[in-house]
Protein backbone atom coordinates (compact mmCIF):
# COMPACT_ATOMS: atom_id res chain seq x y z
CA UNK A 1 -75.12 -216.16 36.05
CA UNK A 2 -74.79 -212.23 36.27
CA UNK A 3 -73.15 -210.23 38.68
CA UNK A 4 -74.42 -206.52 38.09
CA UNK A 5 -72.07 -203.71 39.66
CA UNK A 6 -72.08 -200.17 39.48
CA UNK A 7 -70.02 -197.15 41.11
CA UNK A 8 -71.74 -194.27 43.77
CA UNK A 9 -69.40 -191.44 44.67
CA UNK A 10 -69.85 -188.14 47.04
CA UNK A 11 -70.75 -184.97 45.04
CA UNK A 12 -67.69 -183.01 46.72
CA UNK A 13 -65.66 -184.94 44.52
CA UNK A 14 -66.55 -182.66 41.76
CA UNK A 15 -65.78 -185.30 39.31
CA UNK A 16 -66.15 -184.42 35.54
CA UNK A 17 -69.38 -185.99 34.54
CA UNK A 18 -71.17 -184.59 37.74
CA UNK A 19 -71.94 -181.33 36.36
CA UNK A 20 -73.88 -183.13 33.53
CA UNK A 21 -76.58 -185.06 36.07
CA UNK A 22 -80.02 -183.73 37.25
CA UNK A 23 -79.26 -184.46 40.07
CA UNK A 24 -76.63 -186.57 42.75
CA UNK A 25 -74.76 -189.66 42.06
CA UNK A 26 -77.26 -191.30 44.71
CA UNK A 27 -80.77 -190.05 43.17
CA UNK A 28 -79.02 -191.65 39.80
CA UNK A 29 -78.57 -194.73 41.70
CA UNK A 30 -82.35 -195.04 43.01
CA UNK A 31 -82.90 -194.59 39.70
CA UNK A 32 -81.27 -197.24 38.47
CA UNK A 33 -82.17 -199.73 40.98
CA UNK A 34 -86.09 -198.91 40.06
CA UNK A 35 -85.45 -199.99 36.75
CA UNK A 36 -83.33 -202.93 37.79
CA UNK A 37 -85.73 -204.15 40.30
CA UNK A 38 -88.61 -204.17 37.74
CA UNK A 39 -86.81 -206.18 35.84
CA UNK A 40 -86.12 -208.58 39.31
CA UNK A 41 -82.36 -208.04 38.78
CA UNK A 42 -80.31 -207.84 41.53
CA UNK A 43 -77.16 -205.22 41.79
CA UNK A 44 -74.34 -204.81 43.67
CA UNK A 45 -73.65 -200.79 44.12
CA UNK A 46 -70.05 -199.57 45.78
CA UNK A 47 -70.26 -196.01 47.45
CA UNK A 48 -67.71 -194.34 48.27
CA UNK A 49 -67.71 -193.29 52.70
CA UNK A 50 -68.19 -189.61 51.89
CA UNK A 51 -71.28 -190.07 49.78
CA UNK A 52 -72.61 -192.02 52.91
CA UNK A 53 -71.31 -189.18 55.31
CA UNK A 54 -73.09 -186.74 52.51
CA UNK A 55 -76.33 -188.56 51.67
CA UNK A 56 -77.12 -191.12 54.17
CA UNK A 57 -80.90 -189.87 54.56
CA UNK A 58 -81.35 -190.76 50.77
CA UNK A 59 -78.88 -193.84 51.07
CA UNK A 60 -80.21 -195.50 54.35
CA UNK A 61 -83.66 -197.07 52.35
CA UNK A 62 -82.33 -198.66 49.61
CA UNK A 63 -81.07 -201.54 50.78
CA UNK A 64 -84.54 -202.32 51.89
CA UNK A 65 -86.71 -201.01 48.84
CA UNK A 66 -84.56 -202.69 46.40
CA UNK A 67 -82.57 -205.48 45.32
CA UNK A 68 -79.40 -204.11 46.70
CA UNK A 69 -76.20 -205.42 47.91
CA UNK A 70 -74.11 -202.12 49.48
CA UNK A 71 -70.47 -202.15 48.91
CA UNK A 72 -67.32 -200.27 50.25
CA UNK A 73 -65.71 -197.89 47.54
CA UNK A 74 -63.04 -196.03 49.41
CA UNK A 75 -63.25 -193.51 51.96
CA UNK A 76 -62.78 -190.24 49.29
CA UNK A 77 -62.13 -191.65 46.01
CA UNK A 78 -58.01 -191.19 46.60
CA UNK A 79 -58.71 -187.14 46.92
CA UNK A 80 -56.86 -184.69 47.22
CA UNK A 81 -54.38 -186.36 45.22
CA UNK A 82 -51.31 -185.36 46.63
CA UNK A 83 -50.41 -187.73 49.67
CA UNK A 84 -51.18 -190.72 47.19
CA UNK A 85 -49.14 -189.43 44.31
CA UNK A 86 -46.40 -188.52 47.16
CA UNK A 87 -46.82 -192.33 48.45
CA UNK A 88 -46.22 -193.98 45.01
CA UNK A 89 -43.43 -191.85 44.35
CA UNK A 90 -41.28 -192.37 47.67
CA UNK A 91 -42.93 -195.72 48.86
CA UNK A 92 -44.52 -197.27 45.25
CA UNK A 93 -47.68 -197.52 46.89
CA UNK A 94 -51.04 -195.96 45.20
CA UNK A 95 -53.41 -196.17 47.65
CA UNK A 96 -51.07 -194.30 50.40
CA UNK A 97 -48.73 -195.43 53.02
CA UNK A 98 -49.67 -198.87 54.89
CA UNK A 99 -51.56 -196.76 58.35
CA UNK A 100 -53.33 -194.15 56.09
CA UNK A 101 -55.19 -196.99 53.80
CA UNK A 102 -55.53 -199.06 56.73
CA UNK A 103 -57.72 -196.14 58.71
CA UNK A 104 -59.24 -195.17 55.42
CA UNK A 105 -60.52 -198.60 54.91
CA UNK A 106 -61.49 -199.17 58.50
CA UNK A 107 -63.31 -195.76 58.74
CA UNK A 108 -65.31 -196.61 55.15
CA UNK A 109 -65.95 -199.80 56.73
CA UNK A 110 -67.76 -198.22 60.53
CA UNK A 111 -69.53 -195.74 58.44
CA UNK A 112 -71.73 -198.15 56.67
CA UNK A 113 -72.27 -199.73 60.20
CA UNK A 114 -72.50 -196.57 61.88
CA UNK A 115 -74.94 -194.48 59.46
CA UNK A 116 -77.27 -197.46 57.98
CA UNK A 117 -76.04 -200.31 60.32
CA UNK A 118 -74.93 -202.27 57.26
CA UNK A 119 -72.08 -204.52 57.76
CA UNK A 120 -70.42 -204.46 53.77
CA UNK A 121 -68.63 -207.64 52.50
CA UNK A 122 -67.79 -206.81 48.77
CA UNK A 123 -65.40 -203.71 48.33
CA UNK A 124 -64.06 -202.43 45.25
CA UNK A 125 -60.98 -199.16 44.86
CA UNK A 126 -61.93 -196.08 43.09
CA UNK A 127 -60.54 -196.73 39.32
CA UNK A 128 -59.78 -200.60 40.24
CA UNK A 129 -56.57 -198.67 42.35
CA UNK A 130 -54.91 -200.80 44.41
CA UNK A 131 -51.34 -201.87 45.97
CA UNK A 132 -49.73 -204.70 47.86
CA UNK A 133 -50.96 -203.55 50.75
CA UNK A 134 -54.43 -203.84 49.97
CA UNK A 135 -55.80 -207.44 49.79
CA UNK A 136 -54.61 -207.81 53.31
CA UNK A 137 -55.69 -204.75 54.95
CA UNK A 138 -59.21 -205.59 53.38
CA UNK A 139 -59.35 -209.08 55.20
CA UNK A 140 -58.33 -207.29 58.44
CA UNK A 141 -61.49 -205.05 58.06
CA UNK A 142 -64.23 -207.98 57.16
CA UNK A 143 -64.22 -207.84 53.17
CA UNK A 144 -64.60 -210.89 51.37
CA UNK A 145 -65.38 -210.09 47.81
CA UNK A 146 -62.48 -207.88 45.92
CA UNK A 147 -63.36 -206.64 42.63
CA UNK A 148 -60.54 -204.54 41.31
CA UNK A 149 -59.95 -206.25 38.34
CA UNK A 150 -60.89 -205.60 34.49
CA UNK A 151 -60.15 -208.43 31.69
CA UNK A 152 -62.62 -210.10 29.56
CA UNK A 153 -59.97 -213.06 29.88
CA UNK A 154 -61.03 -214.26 33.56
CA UNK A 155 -64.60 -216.02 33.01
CA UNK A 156 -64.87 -216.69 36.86
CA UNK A 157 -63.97 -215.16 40.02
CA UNK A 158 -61.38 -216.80 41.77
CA UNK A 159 -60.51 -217.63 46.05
CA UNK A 160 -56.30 -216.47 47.00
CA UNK A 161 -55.36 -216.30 50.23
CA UNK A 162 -59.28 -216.44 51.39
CA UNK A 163 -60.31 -213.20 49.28
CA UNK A 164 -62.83 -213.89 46.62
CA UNK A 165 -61.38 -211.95 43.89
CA UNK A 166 -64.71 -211.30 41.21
CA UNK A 167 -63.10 -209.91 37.74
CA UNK A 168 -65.27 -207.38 35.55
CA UNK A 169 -65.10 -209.27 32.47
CA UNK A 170 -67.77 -207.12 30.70
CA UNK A 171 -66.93 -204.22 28.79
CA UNK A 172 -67.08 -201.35 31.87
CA UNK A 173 -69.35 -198.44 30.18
CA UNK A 174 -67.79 -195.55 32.16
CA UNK A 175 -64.55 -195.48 30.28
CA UNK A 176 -65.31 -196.92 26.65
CA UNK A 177 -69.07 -195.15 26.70
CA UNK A 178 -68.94 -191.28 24.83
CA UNK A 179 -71.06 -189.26 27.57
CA UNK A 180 -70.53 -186.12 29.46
CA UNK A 181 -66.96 -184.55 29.30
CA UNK A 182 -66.09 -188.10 27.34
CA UNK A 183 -66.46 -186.47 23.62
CA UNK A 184 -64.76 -187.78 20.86
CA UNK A 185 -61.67 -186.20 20.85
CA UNK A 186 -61.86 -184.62 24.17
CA UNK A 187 -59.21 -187.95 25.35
CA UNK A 188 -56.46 -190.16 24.42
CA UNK A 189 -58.53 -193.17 22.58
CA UNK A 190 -54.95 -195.13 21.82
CA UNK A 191 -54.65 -195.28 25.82
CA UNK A 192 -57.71 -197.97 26.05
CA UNK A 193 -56.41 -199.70 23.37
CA UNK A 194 -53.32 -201.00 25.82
CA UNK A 195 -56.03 -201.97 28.04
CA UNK A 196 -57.39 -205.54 28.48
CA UNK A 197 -60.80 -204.83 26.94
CA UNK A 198 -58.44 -203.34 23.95
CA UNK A 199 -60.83 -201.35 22.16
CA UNK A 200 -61.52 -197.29 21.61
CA UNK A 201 -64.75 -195.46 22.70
CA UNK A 202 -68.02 -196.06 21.23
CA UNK A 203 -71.77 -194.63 21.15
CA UNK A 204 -73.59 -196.30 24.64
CA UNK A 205 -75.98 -197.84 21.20
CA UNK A 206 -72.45 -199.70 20.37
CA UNK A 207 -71.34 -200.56 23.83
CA UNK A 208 -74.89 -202.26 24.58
CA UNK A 209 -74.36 -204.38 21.81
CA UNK A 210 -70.95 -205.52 22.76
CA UNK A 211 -71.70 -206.01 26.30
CA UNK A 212 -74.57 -208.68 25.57
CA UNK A 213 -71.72 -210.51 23.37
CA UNK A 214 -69.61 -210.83 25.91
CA UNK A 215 -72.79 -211.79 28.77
CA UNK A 216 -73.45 -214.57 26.36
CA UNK A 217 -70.11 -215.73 25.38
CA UNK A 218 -68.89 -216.09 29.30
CA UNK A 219 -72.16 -217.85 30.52
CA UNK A 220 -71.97 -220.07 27.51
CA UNK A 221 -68.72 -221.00 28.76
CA UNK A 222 -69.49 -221.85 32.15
CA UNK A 223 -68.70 -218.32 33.66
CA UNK A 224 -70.41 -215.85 35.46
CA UNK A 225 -70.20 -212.47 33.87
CA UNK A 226 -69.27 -209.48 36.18
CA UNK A 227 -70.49 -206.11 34.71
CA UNK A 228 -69.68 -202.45 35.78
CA UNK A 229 -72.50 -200.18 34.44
CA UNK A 230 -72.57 -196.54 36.35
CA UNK A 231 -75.86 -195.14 37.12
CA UNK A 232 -74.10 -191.87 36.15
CA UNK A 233 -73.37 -193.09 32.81
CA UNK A 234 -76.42 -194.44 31.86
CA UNK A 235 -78.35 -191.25 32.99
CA UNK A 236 -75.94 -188.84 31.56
CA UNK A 237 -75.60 -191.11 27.82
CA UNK A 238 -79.43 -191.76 26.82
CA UNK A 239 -81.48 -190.77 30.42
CA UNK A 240 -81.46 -194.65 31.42
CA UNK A 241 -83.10 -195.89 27.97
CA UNK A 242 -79.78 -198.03 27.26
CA UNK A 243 -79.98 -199.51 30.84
CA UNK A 244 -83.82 -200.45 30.57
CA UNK A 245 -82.68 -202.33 27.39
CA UNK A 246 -79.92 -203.87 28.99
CA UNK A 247 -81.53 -204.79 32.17
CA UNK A 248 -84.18 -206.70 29.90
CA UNK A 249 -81.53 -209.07 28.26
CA UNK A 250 -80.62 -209.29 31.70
CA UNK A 251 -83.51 -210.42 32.87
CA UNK A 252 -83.27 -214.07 31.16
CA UNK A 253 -80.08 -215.01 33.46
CA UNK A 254 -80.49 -215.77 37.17
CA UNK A 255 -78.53 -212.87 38.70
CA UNK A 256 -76.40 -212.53 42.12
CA UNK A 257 -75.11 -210.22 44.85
CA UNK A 258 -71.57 -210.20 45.19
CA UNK A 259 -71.70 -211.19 48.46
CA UNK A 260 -73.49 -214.79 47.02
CA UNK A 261 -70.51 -215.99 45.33
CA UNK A 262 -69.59 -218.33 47.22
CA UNK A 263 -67.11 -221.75 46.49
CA UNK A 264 -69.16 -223.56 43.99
CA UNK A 265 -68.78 -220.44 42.25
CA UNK A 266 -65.32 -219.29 41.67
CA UNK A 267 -61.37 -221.30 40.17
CA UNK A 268 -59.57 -221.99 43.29
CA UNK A 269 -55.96 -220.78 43.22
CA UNK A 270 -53.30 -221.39 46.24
């Protein structure tokens, strides 16, 4: 089985690879979920609260013209930096003292109720950034489904403490995909190397490859393989050809919303 993600963030983040799209994160993502859908694949897209509060008129049909699961993806992306760098250094907390990610969360949470009456389930931190605090204030607001974690190692998502946890276990594309401001050289390559994926940066021709390896090796295993694929990366690398292609091999594996993982699904762990 396949669990398709992807990432939606506000445009006043100004975010490095922004200046390179035609247009918003959110007309990338309707983008994407055309090509998805003719393919019947389902996806599971986070947004962050602001690009709700920004583009809810372009946001608000989606849902309903696609096969879409909406997710929660912070309230601002952890911007401006400073209270959260401030909170890891005096408290050793990255997502901000315990009341400012609790109303953060909470207020991402009401304004996918408030703006498109949604009610999200599945929530996943900006750059998988979380702290103790987290997997509890996330209950308290209604999420089930917590995908903050990246290793090819965990074939299944797994139930602690009544939070689904759901692993990427796919090669993400954002960080290990050349596009944009990503140019060779441009970044520290030896950095992803101490990461669990453990490999440098690669043409998106390269990372397509790898990625159906690792589909195939985790669903021949009994798993269900959890990808992260940016509709801002795929437009910005090759204008969506790569994701057409991908969405295609895709398209021979019964695919899920987060929210449908349910027990028979995941490794229980106490």
């Amino acid at each position: 089985m396949i669990c398709l993600t992807g990432d939606v963030h506000h445009m006043s983040m100004k975010g490095a690879n922004q200046p390179y799209l035609q247009g918003t994160e959110v007309e990338a993502a309707e983008r994407y979920l055309e090509i998805a859908g003719k393919f019947k694949i389902k996806s599971t897209l986070f947004f962050t609260g602001k690009c709700i509060l920004e583009e809810y008129q372009k946001i608000k049909h989606l849902p309903s013209n696609f096969r879409l699961e909406l997710g929660g993806h912070t309230y601002r992306a952890f911007k401006p930096r400073l209270p959260y760098k401030l909170s890891y250094r005096l408290l050793n907390r990255k997502n901000g003292p315990f009341f400012l990610q609790r109303h953060e969360i909470r207020k991402t949470v009401n304004i996918f109720k408030e703006f498109l009456d949604y009610n999200i389930v599945s929530w996943r931190d900006h750059a998988y950034r979380n702290d103790k605090n987290t997997p509890r204030l996330l209950k308290e607001a209604g999420i089930e489904y917590f995908s903050d974690i990246a290793s090819p190692r965990i074939l299944k998502p797994f139930l602690k403490d009544s939070l689904f946890y759901v692993p990427i276990n796919v090669l993400p594309d954002n960080d290990y995909v050349y596009h944009g401001s990503r140019k060779p050289g441009s970044f520290n390559e030896d950095d992803l190397m101490k990461k669990p994926f453990q490999t440098k940066a690669m043409t998106v021709d390269k990372w397509l490859e790898k990625a159906q390896e690792q589909v195939k090796k985790i669903i021949d295993a009994g798993g269900i393989s959890t990808l992260l694929v940016h509709p801002t990366c795929m437009e910005i690398a090759d204008n969506f050809k790569t994701f057409g292609k991908l969405c295609h091999f895709l398209s021979q594996y019964e695919t899920l919303f987060m929210r449908e993982i349910g027990d028979q699904h995941v490794e229980n762990f106490k």
